[in-house]
Protein backbone atom coordinates (compact mmCIF):
# COMPACT_ATOMS: atom_id res chain seq x y z
CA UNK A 1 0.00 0.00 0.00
CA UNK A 2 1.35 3.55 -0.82
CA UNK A 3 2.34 6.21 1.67
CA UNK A 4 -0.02 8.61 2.87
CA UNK A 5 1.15 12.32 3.01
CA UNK A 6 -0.64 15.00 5.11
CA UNK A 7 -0.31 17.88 6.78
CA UNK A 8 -0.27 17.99 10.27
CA UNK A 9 -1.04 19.70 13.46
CA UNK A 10 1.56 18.48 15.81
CA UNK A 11 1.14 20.48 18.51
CA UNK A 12 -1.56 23.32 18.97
CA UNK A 13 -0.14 26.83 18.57
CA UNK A 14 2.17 25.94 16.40
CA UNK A 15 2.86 25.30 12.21
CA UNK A 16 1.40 22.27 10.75
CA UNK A 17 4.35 19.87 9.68
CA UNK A 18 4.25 17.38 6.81
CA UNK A 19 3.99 13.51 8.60
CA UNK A 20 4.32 10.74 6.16
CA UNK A 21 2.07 7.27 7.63
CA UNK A 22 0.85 3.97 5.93
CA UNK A 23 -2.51 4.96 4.14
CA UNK A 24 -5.10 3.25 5.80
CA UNK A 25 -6.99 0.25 4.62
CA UNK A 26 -10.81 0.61 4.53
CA UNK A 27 -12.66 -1.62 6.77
CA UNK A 28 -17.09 -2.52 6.99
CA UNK A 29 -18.47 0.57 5.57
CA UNK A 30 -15.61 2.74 4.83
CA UNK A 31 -14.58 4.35 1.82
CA UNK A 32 -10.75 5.26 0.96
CA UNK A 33 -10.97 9.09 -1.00
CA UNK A 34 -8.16 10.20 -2.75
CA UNK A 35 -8.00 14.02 -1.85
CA UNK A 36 -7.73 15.94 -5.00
CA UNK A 37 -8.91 19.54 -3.62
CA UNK A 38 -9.59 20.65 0.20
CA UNK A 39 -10.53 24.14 1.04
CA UNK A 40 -9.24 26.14 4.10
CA UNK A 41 -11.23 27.52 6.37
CA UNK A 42 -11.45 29.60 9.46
CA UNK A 43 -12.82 27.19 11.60
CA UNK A 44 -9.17 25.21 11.28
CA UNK A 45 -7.47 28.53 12.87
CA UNK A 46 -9.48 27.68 15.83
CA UNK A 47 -8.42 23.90 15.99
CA UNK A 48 -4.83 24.98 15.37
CA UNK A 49 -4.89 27.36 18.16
CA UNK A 50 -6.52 24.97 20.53
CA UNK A 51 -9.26 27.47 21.97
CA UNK A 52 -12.26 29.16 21.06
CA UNK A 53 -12.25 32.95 21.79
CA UNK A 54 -15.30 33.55 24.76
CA UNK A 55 -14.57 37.11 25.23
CA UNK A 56 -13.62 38.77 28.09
CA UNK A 57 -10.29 36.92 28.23
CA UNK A 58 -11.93 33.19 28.59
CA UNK A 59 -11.79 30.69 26.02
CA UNK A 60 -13.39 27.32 25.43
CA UNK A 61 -11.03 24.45 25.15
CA UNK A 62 -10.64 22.80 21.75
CA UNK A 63 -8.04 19.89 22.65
CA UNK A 64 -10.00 17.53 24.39
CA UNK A 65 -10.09 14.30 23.10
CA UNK A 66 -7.74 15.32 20.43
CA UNK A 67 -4.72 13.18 19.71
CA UNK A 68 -1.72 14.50 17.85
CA UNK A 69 -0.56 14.42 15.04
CA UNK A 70 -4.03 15.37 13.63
CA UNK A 71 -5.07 16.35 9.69
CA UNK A 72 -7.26 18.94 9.62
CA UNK A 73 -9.38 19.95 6.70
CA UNK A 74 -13.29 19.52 5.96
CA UNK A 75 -13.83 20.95 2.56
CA UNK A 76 -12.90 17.76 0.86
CA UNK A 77 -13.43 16.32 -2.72
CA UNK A 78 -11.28 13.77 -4.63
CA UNK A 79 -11.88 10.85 -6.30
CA UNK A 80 -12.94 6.82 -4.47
CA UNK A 81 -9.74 4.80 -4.79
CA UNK A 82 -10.80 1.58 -2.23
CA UNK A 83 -13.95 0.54 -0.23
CA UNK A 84 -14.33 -1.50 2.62
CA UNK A 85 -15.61 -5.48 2.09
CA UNK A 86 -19.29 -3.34 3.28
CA UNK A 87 -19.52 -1.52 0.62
CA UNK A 88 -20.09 -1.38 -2.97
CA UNK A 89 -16.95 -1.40 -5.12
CA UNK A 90 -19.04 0.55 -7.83
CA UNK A 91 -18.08 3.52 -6.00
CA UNK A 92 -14.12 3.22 -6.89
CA UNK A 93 -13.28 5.86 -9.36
CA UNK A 94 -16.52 8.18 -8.27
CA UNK A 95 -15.15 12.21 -8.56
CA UNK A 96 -17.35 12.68 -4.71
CA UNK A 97 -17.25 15.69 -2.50
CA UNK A 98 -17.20 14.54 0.95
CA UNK A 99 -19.79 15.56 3.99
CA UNK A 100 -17.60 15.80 6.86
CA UNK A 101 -20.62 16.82 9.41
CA UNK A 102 -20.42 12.77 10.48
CA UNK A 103 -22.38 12.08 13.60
CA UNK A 104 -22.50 8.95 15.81
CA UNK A 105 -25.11 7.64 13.51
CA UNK A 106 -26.95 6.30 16.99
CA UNK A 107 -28.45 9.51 18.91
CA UNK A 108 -31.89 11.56 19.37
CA UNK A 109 -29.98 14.39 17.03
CA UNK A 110 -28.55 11.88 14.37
CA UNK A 111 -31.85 9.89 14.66
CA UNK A 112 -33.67 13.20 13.44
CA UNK A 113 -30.81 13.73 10.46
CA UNK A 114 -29.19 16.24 12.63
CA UNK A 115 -25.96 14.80 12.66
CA UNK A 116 -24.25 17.81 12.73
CA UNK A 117 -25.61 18.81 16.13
CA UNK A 118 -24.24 15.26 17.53
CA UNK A 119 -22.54 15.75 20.65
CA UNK A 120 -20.24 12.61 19.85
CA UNK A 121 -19.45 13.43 16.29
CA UNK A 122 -17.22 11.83 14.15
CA UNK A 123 -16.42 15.35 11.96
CA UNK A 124 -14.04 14.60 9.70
CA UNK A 125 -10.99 17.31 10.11
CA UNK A 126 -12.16 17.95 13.42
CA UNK A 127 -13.03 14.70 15.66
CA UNK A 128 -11.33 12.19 12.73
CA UNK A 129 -8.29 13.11 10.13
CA UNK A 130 -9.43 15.01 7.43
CA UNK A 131 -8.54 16.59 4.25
CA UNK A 132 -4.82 18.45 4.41
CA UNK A 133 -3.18 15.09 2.78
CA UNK A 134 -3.24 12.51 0.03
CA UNK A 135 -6.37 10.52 1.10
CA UNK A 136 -8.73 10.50 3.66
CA UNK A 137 -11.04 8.03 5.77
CA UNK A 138 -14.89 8.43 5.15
CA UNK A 139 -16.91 6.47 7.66
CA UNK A 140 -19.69 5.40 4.80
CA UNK A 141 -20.67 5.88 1.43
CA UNK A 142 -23.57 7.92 2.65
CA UNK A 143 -21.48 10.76 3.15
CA UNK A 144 -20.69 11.00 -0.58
CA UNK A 145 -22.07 13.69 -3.20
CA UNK A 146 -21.61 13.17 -6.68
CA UNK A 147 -20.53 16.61 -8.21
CA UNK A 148 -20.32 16.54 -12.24
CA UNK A 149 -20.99 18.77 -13.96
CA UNK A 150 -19.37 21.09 -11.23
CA UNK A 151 -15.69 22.20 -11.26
CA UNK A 152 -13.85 20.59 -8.13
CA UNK A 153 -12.87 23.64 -6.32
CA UNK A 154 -16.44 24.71 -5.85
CA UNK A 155 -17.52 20.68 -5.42
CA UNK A 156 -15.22 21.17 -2.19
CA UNK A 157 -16.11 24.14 -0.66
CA UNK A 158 -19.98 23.42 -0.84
CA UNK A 159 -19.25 21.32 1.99
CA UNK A 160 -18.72 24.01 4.60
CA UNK A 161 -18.81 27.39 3.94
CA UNK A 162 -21.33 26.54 1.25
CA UNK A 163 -23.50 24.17 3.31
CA UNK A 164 -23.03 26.80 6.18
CA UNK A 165 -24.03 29.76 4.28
CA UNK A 166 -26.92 27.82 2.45
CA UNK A 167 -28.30 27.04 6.32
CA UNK A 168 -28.04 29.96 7.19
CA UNK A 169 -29.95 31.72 4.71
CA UNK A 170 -32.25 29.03 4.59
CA UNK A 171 -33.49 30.14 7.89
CA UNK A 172 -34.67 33.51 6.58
CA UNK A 173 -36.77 32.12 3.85
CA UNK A 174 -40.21 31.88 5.72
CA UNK A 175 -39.61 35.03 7.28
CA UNK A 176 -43.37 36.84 7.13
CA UNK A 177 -41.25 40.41 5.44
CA UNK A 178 -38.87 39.47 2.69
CA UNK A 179 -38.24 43.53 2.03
CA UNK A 180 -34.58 43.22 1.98
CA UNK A 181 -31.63 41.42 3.01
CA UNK A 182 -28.33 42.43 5.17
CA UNK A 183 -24.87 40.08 4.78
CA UNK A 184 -22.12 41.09 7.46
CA UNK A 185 -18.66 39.72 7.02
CA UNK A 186 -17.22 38.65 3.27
CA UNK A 187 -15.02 36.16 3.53
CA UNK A 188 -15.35 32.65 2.36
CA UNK A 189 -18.99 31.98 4.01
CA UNK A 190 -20.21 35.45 3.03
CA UNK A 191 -19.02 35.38 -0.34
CA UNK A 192 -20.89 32.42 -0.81
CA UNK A 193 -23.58 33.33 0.93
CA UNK A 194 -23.92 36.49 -1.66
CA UNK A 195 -23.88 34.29 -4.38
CA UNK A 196 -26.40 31.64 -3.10
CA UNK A 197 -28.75 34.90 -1.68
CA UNK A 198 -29.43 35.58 -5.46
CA UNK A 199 -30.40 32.13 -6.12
CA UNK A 200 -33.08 31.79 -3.03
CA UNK A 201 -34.02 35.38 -2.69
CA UNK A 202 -35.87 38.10 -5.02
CA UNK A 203 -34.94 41.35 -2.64
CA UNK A 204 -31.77 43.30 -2.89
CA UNK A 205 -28.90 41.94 -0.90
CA UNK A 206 -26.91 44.77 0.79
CA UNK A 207 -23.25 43.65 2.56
CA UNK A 208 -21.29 45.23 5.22
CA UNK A 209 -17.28 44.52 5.37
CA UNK A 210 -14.36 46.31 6.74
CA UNK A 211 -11.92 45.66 3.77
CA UNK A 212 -12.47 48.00 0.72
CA UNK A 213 -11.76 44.84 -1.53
CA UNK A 214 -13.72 42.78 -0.34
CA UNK A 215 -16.64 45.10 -0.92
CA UNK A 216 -15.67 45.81 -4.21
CA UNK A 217 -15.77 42.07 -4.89
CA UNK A 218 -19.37 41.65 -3.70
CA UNK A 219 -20.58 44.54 -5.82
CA UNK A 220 -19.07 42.86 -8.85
CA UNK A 221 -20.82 39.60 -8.03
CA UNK A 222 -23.78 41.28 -7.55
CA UNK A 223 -24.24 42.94 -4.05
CA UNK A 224 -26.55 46.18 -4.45
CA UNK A 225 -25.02 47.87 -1.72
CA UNK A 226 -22.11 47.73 0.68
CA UNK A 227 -21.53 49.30 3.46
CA UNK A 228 -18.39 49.98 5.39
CA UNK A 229 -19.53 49.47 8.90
CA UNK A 230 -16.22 51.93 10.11
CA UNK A 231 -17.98 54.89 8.94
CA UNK A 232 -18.89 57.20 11.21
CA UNK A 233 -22.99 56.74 11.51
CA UNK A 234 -23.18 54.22 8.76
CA UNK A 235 -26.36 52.23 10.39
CA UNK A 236 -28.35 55.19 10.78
CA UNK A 237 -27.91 56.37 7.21
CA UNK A 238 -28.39 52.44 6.50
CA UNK A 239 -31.68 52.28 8.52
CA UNK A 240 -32.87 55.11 7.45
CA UNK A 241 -32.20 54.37 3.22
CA UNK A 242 -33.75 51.26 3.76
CA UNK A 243 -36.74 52.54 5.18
CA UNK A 244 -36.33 51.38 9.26
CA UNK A 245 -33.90 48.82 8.48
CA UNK A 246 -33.24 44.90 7.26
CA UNK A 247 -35.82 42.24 7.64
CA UNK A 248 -33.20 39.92 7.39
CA UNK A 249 -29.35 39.92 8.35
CA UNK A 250 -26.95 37.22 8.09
CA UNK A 251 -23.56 37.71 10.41
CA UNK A 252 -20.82 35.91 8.99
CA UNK A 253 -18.36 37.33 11.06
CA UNK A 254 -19.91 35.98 14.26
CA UNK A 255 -17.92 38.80 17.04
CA UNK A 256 -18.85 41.33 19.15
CA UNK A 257 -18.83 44.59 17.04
CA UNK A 258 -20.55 42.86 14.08
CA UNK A 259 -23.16 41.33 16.49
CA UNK A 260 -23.62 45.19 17.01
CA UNK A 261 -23.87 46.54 13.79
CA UNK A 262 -26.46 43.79 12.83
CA UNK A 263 -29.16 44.37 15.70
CA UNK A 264 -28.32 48.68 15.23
CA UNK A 265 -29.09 47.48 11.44
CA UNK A 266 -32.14 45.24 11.86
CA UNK A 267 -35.71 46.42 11.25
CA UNK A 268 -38.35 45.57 13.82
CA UNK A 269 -39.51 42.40 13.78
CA UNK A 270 -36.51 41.32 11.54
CA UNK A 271 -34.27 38.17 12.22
CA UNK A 272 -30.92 38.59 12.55
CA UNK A 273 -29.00 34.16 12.09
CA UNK A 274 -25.67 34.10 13.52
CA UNK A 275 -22.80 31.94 11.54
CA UNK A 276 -19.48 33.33 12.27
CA UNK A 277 -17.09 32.28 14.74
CA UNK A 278 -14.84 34.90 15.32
CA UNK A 279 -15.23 34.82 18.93
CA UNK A 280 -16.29 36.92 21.59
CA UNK A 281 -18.99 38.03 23.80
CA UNK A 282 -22.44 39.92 23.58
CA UNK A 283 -24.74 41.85 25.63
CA UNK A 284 -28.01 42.89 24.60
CA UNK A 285 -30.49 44.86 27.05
CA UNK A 286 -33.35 43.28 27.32
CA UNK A 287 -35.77 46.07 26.49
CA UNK A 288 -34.16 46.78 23.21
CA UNK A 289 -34.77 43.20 22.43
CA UNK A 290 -38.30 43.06 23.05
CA UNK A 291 -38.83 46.34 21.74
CA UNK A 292 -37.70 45.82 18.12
CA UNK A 293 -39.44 42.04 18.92
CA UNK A 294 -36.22 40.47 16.66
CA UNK A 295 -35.05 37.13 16.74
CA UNK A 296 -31.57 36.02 16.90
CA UNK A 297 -31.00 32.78 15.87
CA UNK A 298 -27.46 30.51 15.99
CA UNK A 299 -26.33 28.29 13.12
CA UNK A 300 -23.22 26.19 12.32
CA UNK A 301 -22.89 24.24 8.99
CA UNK A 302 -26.17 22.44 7.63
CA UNK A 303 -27.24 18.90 7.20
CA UNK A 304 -26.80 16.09 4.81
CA UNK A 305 -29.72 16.27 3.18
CA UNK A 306 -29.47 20.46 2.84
CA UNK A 307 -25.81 19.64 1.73
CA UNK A 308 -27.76 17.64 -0.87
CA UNK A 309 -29.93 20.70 -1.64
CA UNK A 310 -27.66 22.94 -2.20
CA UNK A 311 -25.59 20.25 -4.46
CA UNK A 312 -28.48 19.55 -6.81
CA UNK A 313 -28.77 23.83 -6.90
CA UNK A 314 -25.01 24.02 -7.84
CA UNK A 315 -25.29 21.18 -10.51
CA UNK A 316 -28.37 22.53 -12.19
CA UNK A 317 -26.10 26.07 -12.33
CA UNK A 318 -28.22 28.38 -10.33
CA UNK A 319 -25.26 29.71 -8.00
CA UNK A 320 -22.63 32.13 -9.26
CA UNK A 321 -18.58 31.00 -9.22
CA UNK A 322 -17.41 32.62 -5.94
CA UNK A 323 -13.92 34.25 -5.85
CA UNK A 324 -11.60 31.20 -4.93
CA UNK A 325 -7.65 30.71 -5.17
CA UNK A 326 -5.30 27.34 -5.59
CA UNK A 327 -2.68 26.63 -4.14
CA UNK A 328 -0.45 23.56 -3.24
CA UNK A 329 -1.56 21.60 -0.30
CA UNK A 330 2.09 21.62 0.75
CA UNK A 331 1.69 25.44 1.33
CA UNK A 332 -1.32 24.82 4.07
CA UNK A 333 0.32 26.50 6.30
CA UNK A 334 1.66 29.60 4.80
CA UNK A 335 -1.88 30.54 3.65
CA UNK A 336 -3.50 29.51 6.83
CA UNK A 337 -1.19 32.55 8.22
CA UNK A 338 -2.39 35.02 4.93
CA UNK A 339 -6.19 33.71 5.87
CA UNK A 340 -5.33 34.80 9.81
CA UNK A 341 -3.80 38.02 8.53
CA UNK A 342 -7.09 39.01 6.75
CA UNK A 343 -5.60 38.61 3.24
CA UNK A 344 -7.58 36.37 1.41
CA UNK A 345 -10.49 37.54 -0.17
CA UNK A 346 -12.95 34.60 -1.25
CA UNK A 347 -11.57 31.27 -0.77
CA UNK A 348 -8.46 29.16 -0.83
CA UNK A 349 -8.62 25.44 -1.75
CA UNK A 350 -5.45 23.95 -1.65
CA UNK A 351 -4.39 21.06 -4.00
CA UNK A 352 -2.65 17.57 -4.66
């Protein structure tokens, strides 16, 4: 059996270092994927640092259970190279993207098709190895998306930041006002999310970002307005040109000050769905709450079957290319510190 490549996280807090390991050999159920394309996101700054940022100086402890060396990566697509004596061998040579939101297949959450609430998940690039080397381990076929006619890159990022995004808007769509729509935050999730807002929504989509560029990007791919939430009175001059405000707003940057500028942004009786998870904390007065009578809602990263959704939306080519870069997978870490920095603008999907 060949040699299995990755990238790894040796110790948290510190560079990921190439480790070189017997590939493993599929057993029952499992399928062997060759990794041809796995996008980097955010989320694996927060696995590499070991904590999740609480605010006021505390932080929620990522390590446990953890053992190192550990691949991270959950934007995965490649091509089936082995199955396990379970499963059908009509799957070798399948292009697949790869659901990593893998629960324990057993509990009330999975039971419902929540698996990705499952409090003893098996998430690839998170709980189990993931994508950041040659192949990877996927615990059943199940978890497999065919992806023609799309272009890989995209076919590998629909599986986070695209599911995520797709969720998240998702939960705006009954909404009883569908006047307008607020995105906060444009990186990988909100880019996508701009693009995907044009295939499930009729209003115009407004977006809010710090960085000039990537402001100019969403009003190329078809933002009506953005907003640069740094300016001195911005949401007053935004509730007030958009006549009391957003009925819907979508934070992608999940922090304090964007937390903010979304409920100073969001019209009365509007819903404001939490994604990001930049970290932080949040105080809202109670009476403010009550008054405008919003809802906040949280939401991380959708389900299989709305992973399926938003698949068969991609194929039948309703959603827009987002801005995306390659690069080699041997470079992980060197953009994971551009993508900390706040350089990247769309996404970055590294390569084999």
């Amino acid at each position: 059996m060949p040699l299995m490549r990755r990238q790894s996280l040796v110790k948290f807090d510190a560079p990921l270092c190439e480790t070189i390991v017997d590939t493993p050999k599929p057993q029952g159920h499992e399928v062997l994927v060759r990794v041809e394309r796995c996008g980097l996101c955010h989320s694996d700054l927060h696995i590499q640092d070991g904590y999740a940022d609480l605010g006021g100086g505390n932080r929620l402890d990522t390590t446990r259970g953890m053992s190192l060396p550990f691949t991270l990566g959950h934007e995965i697509a490649g091509v089936v190279d082995e199955v396990g004596p379970d499963a059908s061998r009509d799957l070798i040579g399948r292009k697949v993207a790869v659901f990593p939101w893998i629960g324990c297949g057993k509990c009330r959450d999975c039971l419902a098709g929540d698996e990705n609430l499952c409090a003893r998940n098996r998430y690839l690039g998170v709980a189990l190895d993931g994508g950041f080397a040659s192949h990877v381990l996927v615990p059943d076929s199940k978890y497999l998306l065919d992806y023609d006619p799309l272009l890989v890159n995209m076919a590998a990022t629909l599986m986070c930041s695209g599911v995520t995004a797709y969720g998240a808007l998702k939960r705006l769509i009954d909404r009883p006002r569908q006047r307008n729509l607020l995105l906060i935050g444009l990186g990988g999730v909100g880019m996508m999310g701009l693009a995907f807002a044009q295939a499930m929504f009729k209003q115009p989509i407004s977006v809010a970002d710090l960085n000039p560029a990537a402001r100019e990007a969403a009003l190329k791919n078809g933002a009506a307005f953005a907003y640069d939430p740094a300016e001195p009175d911005v949401a007053k001059r935004m509730v007030k040109e958009n006549d009391g405000g957003f009925d819907g707003v979508v934070d992608f940057a999940g922090n304090d000050k964007s937390m903010g500028f979304a409920v100073s942004t969001v019209a009365r009786g509007g819903k404001i769905v939490v994604s990001g998870l930049m970290g932080g904390n949040f105080s809202l007065p109670m009476v403010q709450w009550i008054y405008k009578r919003m809802t906040i809602e949280g939401f991380m990263v959708g389900t299989l079957a709305e992973a399926r959704e938003l698949m068969d939306l991609a194929r039948a080519g309703k959603i827009k290319p987002t801005p995306m870069k390659e690069e080699p997978m041997a470079e992980a870490q060197k953009w994971i510190e551009e993508l900390r920095a706040g350089k990247v603008v769309g996404r970055v999907v590294l390569a084999n």
